[in-house]
Protein backbone atom coordinates (compact mmCIF):
# COMPACT_ATOMS: atom_id res chain seq x y z
CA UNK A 1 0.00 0.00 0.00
CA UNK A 2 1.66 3.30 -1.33
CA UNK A 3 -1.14 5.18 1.06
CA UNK A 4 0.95 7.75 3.34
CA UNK A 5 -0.82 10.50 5.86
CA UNK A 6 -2.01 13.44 3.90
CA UNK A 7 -2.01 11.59 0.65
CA UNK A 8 -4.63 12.38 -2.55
CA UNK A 9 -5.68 9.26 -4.50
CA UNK A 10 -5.10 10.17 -8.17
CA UNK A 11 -7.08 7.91 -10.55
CA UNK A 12 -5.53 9.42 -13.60
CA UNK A 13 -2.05 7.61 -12.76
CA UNK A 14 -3.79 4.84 -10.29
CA UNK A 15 -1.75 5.75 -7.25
CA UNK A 16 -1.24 8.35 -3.97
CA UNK A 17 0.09 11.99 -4.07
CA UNK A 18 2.69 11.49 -1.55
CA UNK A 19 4.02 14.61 0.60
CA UNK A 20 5.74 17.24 -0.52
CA UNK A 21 9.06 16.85 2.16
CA UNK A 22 11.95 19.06 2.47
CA UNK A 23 14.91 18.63 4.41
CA UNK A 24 17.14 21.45 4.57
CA UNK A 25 20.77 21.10 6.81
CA UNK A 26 23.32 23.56 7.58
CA UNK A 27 26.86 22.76 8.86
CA UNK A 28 29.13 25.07 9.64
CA UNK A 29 32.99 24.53 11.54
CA UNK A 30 35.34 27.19 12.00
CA UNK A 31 38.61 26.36 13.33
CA UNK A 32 41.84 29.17 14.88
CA UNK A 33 44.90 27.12 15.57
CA UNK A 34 48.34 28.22 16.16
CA UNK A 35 51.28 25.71 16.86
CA UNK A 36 54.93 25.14 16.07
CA UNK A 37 56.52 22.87 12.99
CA UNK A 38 55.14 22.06 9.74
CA UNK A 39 53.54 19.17 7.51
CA UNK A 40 55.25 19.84 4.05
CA UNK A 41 54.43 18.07 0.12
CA UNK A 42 57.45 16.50 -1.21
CA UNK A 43 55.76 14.90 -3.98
CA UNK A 44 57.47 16.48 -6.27
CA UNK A 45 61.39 15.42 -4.84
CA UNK A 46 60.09 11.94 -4.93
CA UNK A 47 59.30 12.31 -8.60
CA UNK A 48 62.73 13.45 -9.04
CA UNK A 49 64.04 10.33 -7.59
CA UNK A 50 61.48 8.51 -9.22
CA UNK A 51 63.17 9.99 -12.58
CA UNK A 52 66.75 9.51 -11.77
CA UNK A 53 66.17 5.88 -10.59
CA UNK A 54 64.17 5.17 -13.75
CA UNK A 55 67.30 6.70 -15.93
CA UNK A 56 69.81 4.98 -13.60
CA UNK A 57 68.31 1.74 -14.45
CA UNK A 58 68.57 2.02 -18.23
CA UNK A 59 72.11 2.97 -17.88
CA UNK A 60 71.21 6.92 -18.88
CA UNK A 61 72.44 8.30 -15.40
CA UNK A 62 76.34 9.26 -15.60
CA UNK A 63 76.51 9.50 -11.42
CA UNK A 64 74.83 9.42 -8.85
CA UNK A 65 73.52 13.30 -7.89
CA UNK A 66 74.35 15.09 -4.22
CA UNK A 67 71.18 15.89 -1.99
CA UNK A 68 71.80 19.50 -2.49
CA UNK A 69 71.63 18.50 -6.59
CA UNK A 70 68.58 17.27 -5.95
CA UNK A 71 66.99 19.77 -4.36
CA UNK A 72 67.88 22.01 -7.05
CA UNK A 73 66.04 19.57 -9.70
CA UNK A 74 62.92 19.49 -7.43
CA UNK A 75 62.64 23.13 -6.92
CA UNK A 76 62.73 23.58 -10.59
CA UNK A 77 59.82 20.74 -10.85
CA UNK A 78 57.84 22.76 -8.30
CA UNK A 79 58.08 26.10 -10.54
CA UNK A 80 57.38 24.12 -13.78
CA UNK A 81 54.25 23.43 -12.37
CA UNK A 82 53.35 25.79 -11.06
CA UNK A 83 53.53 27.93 -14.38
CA UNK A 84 50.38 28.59 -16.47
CA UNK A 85 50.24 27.89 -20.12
CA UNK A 86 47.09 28.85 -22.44
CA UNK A 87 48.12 25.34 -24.12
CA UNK A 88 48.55 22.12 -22.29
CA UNK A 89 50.08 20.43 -25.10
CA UNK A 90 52.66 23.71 -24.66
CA UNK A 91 53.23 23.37 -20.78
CA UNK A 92 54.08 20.14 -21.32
CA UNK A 93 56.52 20.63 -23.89
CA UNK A 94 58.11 23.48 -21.87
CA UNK A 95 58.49 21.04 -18.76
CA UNK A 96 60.43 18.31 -20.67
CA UNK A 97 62.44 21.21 -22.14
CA UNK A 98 63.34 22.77 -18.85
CA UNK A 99 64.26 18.98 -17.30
CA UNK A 100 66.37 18.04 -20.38
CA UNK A 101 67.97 21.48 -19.89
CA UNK A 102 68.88 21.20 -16.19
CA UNK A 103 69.82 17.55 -15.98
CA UNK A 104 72.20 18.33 -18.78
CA UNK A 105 73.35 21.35 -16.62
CA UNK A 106 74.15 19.37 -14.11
CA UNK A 107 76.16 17.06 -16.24
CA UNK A 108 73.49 13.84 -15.11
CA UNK A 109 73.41 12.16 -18.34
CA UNK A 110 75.35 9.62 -20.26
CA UNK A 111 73.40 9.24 -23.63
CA UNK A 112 70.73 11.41 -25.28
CA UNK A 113 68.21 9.37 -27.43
CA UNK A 114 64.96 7.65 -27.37
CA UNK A 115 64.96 5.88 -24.16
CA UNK A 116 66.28 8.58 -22.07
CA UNK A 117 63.79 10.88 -23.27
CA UNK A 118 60.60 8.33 -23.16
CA UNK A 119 61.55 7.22 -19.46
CA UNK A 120 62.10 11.39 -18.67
CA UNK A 121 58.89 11.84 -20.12
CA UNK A 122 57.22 8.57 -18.46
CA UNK A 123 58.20 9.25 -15.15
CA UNK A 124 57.50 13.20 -15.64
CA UNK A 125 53.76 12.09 -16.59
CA UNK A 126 53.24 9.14 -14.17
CA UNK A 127 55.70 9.65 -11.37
CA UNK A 128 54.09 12.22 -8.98
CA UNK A 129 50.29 10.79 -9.15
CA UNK A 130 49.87 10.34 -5.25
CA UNK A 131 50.42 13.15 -2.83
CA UNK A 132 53.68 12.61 -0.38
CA UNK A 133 54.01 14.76 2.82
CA UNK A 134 57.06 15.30 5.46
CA UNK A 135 57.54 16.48 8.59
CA UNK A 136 55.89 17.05 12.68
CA UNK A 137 53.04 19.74 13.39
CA UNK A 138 52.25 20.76 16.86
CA UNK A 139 49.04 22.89 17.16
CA UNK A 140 46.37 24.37 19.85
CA UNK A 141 43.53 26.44 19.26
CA UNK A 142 39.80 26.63 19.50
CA UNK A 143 36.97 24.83 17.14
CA UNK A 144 33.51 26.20 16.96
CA UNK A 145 30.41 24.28 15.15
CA UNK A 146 27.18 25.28 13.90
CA UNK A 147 24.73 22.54 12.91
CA UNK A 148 21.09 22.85 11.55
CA UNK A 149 18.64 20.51 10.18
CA UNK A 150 15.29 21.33 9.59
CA UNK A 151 11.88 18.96 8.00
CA UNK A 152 8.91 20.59 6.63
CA UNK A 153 5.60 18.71 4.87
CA UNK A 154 3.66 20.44 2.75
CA UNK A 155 5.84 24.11 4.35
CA UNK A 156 4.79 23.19 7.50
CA UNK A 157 7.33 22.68 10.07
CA UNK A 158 7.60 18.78 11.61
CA UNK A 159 10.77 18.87 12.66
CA UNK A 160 14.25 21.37 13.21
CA UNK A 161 17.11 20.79 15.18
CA UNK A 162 19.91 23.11 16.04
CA UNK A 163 23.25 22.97 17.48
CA UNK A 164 26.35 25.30 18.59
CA UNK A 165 29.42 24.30 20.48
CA UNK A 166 32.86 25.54 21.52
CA UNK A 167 35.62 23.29 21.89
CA UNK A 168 39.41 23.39 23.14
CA UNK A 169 41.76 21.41 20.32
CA UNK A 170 44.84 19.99 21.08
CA UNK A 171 46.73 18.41 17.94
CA UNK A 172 50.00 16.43 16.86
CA UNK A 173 50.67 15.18 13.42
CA UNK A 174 53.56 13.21 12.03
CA UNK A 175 53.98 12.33 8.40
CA UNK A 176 57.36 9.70 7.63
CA UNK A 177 58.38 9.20 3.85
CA UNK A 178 60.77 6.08 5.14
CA UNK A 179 60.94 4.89 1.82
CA UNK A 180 60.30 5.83 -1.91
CA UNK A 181 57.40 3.17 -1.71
CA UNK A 182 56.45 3.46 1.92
CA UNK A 183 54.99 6.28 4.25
CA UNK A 184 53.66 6.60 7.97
CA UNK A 185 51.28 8.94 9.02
CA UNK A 186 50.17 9.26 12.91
CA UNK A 187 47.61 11.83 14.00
CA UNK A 188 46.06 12.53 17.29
CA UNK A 189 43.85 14.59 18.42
CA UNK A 190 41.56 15.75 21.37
CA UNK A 191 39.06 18.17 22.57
CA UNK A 192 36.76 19.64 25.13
CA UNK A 193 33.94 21.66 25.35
CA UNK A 194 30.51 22.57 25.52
CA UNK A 195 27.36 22.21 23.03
CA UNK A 196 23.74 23.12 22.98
CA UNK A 197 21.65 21.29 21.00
CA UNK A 198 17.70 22.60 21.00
CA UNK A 199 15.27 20.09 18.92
CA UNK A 200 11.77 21.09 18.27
CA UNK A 201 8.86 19.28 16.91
CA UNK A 202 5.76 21.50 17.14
CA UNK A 203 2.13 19.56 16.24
CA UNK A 204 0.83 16.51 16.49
CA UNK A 205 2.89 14.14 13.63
CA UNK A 206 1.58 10.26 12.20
CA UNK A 207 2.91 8.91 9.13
CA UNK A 208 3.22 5.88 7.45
CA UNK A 209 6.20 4.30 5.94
CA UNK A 210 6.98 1.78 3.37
CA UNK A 211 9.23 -0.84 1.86
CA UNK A 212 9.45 -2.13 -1.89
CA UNK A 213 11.57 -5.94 -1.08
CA UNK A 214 9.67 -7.37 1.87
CA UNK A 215 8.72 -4.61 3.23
CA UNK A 216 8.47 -2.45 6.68
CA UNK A 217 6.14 -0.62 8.27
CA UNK A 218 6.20 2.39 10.93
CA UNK A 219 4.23 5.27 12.50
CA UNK A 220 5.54 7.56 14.63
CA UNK A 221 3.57 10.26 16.95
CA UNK A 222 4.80 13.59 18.88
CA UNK A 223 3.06 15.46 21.82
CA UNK A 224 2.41 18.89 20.67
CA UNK A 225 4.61 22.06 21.04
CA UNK A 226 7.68 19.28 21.65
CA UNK A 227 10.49 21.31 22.63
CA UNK A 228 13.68 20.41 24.34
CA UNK A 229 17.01 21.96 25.27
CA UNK A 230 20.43 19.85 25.98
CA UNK A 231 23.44 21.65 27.35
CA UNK A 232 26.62 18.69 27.71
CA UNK A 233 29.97 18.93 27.55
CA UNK A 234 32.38 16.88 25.16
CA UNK A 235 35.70 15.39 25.86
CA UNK A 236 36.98 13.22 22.19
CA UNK A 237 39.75 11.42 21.94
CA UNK A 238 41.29 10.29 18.36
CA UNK A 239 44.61 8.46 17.81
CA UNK A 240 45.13 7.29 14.21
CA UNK A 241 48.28 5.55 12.76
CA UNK A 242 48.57 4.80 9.12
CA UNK A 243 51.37 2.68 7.12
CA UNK A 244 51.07 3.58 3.12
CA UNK A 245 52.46 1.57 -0.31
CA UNK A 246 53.49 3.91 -3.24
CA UNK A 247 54.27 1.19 -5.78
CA UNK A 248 56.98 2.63 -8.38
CA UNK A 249 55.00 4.25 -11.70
CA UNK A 250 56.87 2.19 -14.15
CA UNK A 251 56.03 -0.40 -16.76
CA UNK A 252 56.94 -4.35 -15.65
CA UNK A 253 60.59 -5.00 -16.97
CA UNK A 254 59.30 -7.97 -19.46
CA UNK A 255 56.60 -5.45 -21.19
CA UNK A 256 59.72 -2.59 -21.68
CA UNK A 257 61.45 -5.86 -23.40
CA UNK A 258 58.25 -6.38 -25.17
């Protein structure tokens, strides 16, 4: 039975009207931290190594570069990208350009010809797909949150809840690269405060539900002029610790025999 409170039988389509519902919810968190250290990306130095490995193992890598060298190549990856082109086809012409240009410049490579530049551009293209971060943040500060949710049938008003809270954070996050393929991330967290939460649900409210499979069946009923007020406090807790795989971007040695 399709038959829910308030519904018109139509015998033009052979079924009920059902209600006219609308849910409308509102979240809103605002955070001010302050702290000491910093998480940092690094994706792009790892796609420098990814590059010089990949060139290292096809015998297109003349020596093996200083730290300081490569920090040099992946500052120059971060401004490549971080240009603007009109053109993609053009951008990434100009990046290949500029790393041909400054691993010559740094006298990297043994042999110029199609395999250096196909695993350049391979690894430039594939190498820096997943996001990589470094480093230890310490932070403190204060969280607010502003929740609504409100119900009406047919505009009228069955249900609205509201909530607003203020909370003390207290924060630590760690982020290890150990390994080209492998990265640990810890973060912990935990806060205190206060919330109130007012709910409301104003009339006298029946309706009937349904299932299509099997099926279920409910009504639910409210006192009139329903209105309560909760003031609690919160204290969360939240320790996470995460171990991540990075698999290399390159193409299994038997298909680059292929």
């Amino acid at each position: 039975n399709n038959k829910r409170d308030g519904d018109e039988y139509d015998p033009n389509y052979g079924h009920y009207n059902h209600d006219e519902r609308i849910n409308k919810r509102t979240h809103l968190n605002a955070s001010v931290m302050t702290g000491k250290g910093r998480i940092e990306r690094i994706e792009d130095a790892r796609q420098v190594l990814y590059i010089l490995d990949a060139l290292d193992k096809e015998g297109r890598l003349k020596r093996v570069p200083t730290d300081e060298e490569i920090l040099q190549i992946a500052r120059r990856v971060s401004e490549l990208k971080n240009e603007r082109f009109f053109d993609s086809r053009h951008k990434r012409i100009n990046e290949i350009r500029e790393m041909d240009a400054i691993l010559k410049e740094l006298d990297l490579i043994s042999e110029e010809d199609a395999l250096y530049y196909t695993n350049l551009y391979d690894m430039w293209q594939y190498g820096a797909n997943e996001a990589r971060l470094a480093g230890i943040r310490f932070s403190a500060g204060l969280r607010t949150k502003l929740n609504s949710n409100k119900s009406e049938v047919n505009d009228e008003l069955r249900y609205e809840q509201k909530e607003i809270g203020y909370f003390g954070v207290i924060r630590l996050e760690y982020e290890n690269p150990f390994h080209l393929k492998w990265q640990s991330s810890l973060f912990s967290e935990v806060s205190y405060g206060t919330a109130l939460q007012e709910m409301e649900e104003p009339g006298y409210y029946g309706g009937y539900s349904y299932g299509s499979g099997g099926g279920y069946a409910g009504y639910n009923a409210y006192p009139p002029d329903d209105t309560e007020e909760l003031d609690f406090n919160n204290l969360n807790a939240t320790l996470g610790y995460t171990i991540g795989f990075y698999p290399i971007p390159e193409l299994p040695q038997k298909q680059k025999q292929d």
